[in-house]
C-alpha atoms as a PDB file:
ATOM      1  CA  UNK A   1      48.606  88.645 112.393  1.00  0.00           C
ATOM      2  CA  UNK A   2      51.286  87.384 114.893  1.00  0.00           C
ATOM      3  CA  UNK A   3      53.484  86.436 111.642  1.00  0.00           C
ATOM      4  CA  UNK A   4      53.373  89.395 110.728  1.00  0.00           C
ATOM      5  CA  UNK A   5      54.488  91.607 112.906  1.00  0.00           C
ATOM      6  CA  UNK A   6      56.986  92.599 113.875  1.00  0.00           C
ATOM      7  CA  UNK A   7      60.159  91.271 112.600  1.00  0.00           C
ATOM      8  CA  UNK A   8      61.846  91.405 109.292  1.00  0.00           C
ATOM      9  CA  UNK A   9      65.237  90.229 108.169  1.00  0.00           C
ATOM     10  CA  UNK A  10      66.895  91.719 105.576  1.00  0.00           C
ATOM     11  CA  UNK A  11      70.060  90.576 103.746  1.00  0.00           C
ATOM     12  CA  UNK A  12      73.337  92.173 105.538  1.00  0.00           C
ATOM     13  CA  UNK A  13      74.958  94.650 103.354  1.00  0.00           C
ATOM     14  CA  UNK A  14      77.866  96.975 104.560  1.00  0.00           C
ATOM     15  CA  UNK A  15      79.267 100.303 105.162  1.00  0.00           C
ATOM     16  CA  UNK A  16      82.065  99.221 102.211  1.00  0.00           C
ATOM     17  CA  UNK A  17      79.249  99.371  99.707  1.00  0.00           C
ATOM     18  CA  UNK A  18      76.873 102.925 100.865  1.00  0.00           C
ATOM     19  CA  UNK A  19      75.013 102.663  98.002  1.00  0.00           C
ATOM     20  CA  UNK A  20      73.607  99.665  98.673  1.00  0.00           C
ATOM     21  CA  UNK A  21      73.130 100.139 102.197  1.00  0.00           C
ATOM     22  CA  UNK A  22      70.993 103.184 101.383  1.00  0.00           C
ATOM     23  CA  UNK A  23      68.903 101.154  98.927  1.00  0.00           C
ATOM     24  CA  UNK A  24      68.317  98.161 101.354  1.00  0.00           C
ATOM     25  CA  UNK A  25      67.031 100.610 104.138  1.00  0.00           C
ATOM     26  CA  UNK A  26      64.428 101.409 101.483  1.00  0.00           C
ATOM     27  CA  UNK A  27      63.661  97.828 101.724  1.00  0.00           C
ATOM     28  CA  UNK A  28      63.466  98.317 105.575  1.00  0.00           C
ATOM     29  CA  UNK A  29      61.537 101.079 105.344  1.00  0.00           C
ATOM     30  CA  UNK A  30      59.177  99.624 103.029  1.00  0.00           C
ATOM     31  CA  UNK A  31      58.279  96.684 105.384  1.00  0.00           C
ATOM     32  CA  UNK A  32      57.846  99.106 108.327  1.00  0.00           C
ATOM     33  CA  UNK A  33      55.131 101.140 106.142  1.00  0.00           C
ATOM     34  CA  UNK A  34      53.552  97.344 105.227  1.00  0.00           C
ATOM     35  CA  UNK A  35      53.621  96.440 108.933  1.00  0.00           C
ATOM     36  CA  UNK A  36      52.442  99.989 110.113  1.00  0.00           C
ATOM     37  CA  UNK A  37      49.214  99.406 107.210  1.00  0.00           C
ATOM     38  CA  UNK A  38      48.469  95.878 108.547  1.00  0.00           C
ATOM     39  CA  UNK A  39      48.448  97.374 112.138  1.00  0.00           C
ATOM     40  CA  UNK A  40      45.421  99.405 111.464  1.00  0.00           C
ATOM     41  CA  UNK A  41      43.002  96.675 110.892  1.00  0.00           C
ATOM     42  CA  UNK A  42      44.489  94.623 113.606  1.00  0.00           C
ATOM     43  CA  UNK A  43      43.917  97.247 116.209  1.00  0.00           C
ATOM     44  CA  UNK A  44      39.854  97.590 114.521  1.00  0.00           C
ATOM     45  CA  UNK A  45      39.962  93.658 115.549  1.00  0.00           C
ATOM     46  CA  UNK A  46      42.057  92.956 118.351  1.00  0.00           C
ATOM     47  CA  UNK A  47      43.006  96.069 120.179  1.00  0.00           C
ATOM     48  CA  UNK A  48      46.003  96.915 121.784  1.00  0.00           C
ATOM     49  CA  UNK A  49      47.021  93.217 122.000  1.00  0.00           C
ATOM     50  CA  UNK A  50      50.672  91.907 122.655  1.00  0.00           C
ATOM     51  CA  UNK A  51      51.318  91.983 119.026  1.00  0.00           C
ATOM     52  CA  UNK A  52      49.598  95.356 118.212  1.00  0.00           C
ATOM     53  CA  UNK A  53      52.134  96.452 121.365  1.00  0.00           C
ATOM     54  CA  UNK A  54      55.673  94.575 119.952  1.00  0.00           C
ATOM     55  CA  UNK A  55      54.946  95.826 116.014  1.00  0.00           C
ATOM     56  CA  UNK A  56      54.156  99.680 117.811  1.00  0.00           C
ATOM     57  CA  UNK A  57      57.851  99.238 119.377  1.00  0.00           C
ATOM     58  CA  UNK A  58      59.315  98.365 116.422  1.00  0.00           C
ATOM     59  CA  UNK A  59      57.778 100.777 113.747  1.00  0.00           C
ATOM     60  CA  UNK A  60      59.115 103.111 116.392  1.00  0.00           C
ATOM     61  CA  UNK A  61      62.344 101.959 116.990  1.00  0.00           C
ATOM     62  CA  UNK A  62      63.033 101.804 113.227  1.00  0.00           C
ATOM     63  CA  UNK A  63      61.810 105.802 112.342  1.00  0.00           C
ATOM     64  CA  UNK A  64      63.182 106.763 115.665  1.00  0.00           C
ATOM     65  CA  UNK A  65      66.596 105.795 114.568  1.00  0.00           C
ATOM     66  CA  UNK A  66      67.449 103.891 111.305  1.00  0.00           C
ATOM     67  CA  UNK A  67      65.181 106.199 109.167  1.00  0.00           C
ATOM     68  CA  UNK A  68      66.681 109.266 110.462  1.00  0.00           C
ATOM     69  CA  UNK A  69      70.147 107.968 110.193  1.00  0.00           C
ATOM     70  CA  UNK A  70      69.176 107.385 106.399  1.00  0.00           C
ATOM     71  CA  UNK A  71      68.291 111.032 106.149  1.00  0.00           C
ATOM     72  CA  UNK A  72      71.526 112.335 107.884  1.00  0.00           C
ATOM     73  CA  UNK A  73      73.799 109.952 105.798  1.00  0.00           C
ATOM     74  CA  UNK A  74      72.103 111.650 102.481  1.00  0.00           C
ATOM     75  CA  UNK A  75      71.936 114.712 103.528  1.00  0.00           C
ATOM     76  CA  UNK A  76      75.297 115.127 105.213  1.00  0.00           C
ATOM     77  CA  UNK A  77      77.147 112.739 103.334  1.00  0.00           C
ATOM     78  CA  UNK A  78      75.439 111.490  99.809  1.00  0.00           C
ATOM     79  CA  UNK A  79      74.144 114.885  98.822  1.00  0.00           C
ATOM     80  CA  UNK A  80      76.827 117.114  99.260  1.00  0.00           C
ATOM     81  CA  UNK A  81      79.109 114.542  97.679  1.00  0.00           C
ATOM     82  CA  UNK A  82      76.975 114.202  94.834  1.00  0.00           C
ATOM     83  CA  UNK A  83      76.954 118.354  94.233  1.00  0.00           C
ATOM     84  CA  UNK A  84      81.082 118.251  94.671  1.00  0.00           C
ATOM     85  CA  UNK A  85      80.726 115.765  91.757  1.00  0.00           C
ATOM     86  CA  UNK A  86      79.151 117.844  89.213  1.00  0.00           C
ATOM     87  CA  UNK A  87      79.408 121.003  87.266  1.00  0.00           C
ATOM     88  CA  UNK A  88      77.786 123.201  84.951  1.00  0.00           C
ATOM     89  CA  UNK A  89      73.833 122.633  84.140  1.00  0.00           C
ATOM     90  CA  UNK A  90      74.132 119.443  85.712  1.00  0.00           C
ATOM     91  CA  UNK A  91      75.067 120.988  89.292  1.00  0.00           C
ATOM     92  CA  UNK A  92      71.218 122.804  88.758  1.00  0.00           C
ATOM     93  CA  UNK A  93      69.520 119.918  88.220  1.00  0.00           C
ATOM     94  CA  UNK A  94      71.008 118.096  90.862  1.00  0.00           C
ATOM     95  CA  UNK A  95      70.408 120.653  93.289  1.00  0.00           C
ATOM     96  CA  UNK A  96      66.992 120.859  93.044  1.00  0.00           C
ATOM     97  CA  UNK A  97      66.910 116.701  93.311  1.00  0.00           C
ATOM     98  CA  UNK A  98      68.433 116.891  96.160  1.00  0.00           C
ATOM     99  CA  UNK A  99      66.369 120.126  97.753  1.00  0.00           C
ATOM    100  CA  UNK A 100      63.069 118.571  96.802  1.00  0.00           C
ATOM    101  CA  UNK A 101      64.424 115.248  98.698  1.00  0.00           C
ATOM    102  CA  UNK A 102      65.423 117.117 101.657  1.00  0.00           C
ATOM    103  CA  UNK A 103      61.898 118.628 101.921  1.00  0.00           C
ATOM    104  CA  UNK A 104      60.077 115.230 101.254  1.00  0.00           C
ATOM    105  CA  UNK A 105      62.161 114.341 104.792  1.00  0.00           C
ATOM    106  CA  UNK A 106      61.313 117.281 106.601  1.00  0.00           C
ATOM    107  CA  UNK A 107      57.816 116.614 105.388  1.00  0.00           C
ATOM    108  CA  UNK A 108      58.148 112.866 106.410  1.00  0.00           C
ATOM    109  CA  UNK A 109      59.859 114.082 109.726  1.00  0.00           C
ATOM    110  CA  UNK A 110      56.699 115.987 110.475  1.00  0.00           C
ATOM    111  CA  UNK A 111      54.373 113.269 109.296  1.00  0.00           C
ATOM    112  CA  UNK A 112      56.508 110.660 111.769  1.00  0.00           C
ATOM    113  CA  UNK A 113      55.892 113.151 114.700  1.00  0.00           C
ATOM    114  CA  UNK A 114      51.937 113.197 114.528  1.00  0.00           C
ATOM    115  CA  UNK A 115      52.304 109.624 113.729  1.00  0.00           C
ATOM    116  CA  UNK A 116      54.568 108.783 116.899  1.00  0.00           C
ATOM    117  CA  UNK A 117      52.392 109.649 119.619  1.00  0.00           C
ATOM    118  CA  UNK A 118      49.627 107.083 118.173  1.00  0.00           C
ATOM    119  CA  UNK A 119      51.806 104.345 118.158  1.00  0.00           C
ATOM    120  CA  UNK A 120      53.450 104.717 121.657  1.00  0.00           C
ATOM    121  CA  UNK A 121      50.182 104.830 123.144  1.00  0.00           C
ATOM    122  CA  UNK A 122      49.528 101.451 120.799  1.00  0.00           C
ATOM    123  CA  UNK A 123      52.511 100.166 122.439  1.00  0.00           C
ATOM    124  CA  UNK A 124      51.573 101.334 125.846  1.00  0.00           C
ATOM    125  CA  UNK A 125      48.216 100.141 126.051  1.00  0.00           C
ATOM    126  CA  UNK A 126      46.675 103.449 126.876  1.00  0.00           C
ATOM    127  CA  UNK A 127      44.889 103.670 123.170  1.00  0.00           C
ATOM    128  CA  UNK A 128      44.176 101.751 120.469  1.00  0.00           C
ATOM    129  CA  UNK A 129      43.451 103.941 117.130  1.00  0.00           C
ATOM    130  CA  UNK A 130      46.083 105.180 114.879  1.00  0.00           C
ATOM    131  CA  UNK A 131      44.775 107.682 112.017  1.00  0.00           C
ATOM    132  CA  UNK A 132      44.040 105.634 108.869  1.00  0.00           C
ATOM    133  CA  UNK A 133      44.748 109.124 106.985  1.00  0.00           C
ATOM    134  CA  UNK A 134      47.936 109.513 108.258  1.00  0.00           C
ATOM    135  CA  UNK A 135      49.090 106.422 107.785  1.00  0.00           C
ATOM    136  CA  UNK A 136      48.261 106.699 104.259  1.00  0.00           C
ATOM    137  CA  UNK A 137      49.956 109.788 103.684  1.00  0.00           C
ATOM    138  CA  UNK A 138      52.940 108.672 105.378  1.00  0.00           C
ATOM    139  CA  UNK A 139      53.094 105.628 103.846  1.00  0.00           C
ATOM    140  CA  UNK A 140      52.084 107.019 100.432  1.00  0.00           C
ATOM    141  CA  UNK A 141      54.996 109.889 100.855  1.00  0.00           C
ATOM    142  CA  UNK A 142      57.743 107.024 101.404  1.00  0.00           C
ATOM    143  CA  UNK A 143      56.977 105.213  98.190  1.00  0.00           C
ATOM    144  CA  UNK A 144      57.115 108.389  96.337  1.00  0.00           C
ATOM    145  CA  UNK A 145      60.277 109.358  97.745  1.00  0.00           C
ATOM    146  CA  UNK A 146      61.898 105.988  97.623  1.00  0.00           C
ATOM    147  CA  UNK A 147      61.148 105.532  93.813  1.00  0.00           C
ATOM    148  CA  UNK A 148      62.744 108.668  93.173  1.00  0.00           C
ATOM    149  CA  UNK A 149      65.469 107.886  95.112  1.00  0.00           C
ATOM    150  CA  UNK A 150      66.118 104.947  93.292  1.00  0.00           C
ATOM    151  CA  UNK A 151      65.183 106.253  89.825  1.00  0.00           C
ATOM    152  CA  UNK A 152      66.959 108.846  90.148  1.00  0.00           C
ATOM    153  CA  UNK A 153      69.217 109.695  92.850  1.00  0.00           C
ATOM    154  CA  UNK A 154      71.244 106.436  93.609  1.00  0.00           C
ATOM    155  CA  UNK A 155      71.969 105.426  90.200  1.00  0.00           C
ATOM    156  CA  UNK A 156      73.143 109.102  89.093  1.00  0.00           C
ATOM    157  CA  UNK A 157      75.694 108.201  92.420  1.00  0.00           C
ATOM    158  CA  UNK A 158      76.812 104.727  91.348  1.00  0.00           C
ATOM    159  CA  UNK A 159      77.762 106.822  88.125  1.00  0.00           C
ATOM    160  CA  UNK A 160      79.728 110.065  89.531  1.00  0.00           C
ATOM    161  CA  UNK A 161      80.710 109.022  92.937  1.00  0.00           C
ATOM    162  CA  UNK A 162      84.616 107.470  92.659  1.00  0.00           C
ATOM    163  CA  UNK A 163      85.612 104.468  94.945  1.00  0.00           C
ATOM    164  CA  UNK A 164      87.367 107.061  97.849  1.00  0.00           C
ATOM    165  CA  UNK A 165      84.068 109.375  98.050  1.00  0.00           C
ATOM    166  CA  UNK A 166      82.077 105.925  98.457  1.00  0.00           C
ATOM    167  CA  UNK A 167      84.397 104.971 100.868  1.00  0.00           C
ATOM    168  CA  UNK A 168      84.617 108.624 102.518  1.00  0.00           C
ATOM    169  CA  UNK A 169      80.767 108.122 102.749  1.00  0.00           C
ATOM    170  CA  UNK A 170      80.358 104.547 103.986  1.00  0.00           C
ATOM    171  CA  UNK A 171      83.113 105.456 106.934  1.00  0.00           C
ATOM    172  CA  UNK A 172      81.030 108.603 107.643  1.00  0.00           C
ATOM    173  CA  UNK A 173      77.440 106.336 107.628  1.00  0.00           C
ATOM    174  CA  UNK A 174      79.150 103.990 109.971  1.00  0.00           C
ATOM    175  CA  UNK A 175      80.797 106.323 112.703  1.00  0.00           C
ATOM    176  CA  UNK A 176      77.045 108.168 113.106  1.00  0.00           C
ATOM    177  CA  UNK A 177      75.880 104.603 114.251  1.00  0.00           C
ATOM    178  CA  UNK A 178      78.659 104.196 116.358  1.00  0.00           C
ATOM    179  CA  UNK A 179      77.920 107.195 118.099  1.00  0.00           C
ATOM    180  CA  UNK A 180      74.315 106.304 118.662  1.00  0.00           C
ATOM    181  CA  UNK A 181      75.646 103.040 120.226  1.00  0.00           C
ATOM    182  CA  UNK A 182      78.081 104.320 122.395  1.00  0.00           C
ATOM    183  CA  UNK A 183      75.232 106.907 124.201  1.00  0.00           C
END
């Protein structure tokens, strides 16, 4: 297991081009929910090992902060963007796209906060069994949402959105990390 977990390096993409820096955190994402699944068998085996401890940090450290910063720059940002875009029967359908995505978040928002308080005591040494279920339905909740995302969501963007509400958006994603960073 030590190879895989924790890390992950994923190509560099910018706040020039949003789009695609929304679609590679899905990649990010995606490897979290692979490392969080292969750190349920390794805790059956090994316990709350070193490595067990350093891939706990790091699932946390992503959905603590780069997840939910995906969330805001949709919801604050991509969404409302997308709904300025649009008119007519269009602006219906779009709306509920983007109010069914917004509850898969909350719903993955509460999912991450029974999840949490397994891992940090992974990470802490203090226990050593995350719930399989959960996991699963965590996991399971991100795939959905992430294929719809891309089915549906970023491509109807790449179509609408012009080159200065890109822009507008990728200056917005990157001044709510600076922030963060600055704390």
């Amino acid at each position: 297991m030590t190879n895989a977990i924790p890390g992950h390096s994923a190509p560099a993409v910018g706040f020039e081009v949003p789009l695609e820096m929304l679609a590679a955190c899905h990649g990010r994402v995606q490897h979290q929910c692979a490392t969080l699944q292969r750190l349920l068998p390794h805790l059956q085996h090994h316990g709350a090992d070193r490595d067990a401890q350093e891939a706990a940090r790091a699932i946390m450290r992503y959905f603590d902060s780069a997840a939910r910063h995906h969330h805001e720059d949709e919801e604050h940002d991509l969404f409302p963007a997308l709904l300025e875009s649009m008119a007519g029967s269009d602006a219906v359908c779009l709306r509920e796209l983007t109010a069914s995505l917004c509850g898969d978040h909350r719903k993955l928002e509460q999912l991450w906060g029974a999840l949490r308080p397994q891992l940090l005591s992974v990470s802490e040494t203090t226990g050593h069994i995350v719930d399989a279920a959960l996991v699963s339905s965590f996991v399971e909740r991100y795939e959905a949402h992430i294929r719809r995302e891309e089915g549906e969501l970023l491509p109807m963007a790449a179509r609408l959105l012009g080159e200065t509400e890109l822009d507008r958006i990728g200056v917005a994603m990157r001044r709510r990390r600076t922030r963060v960073a600055e704390r």
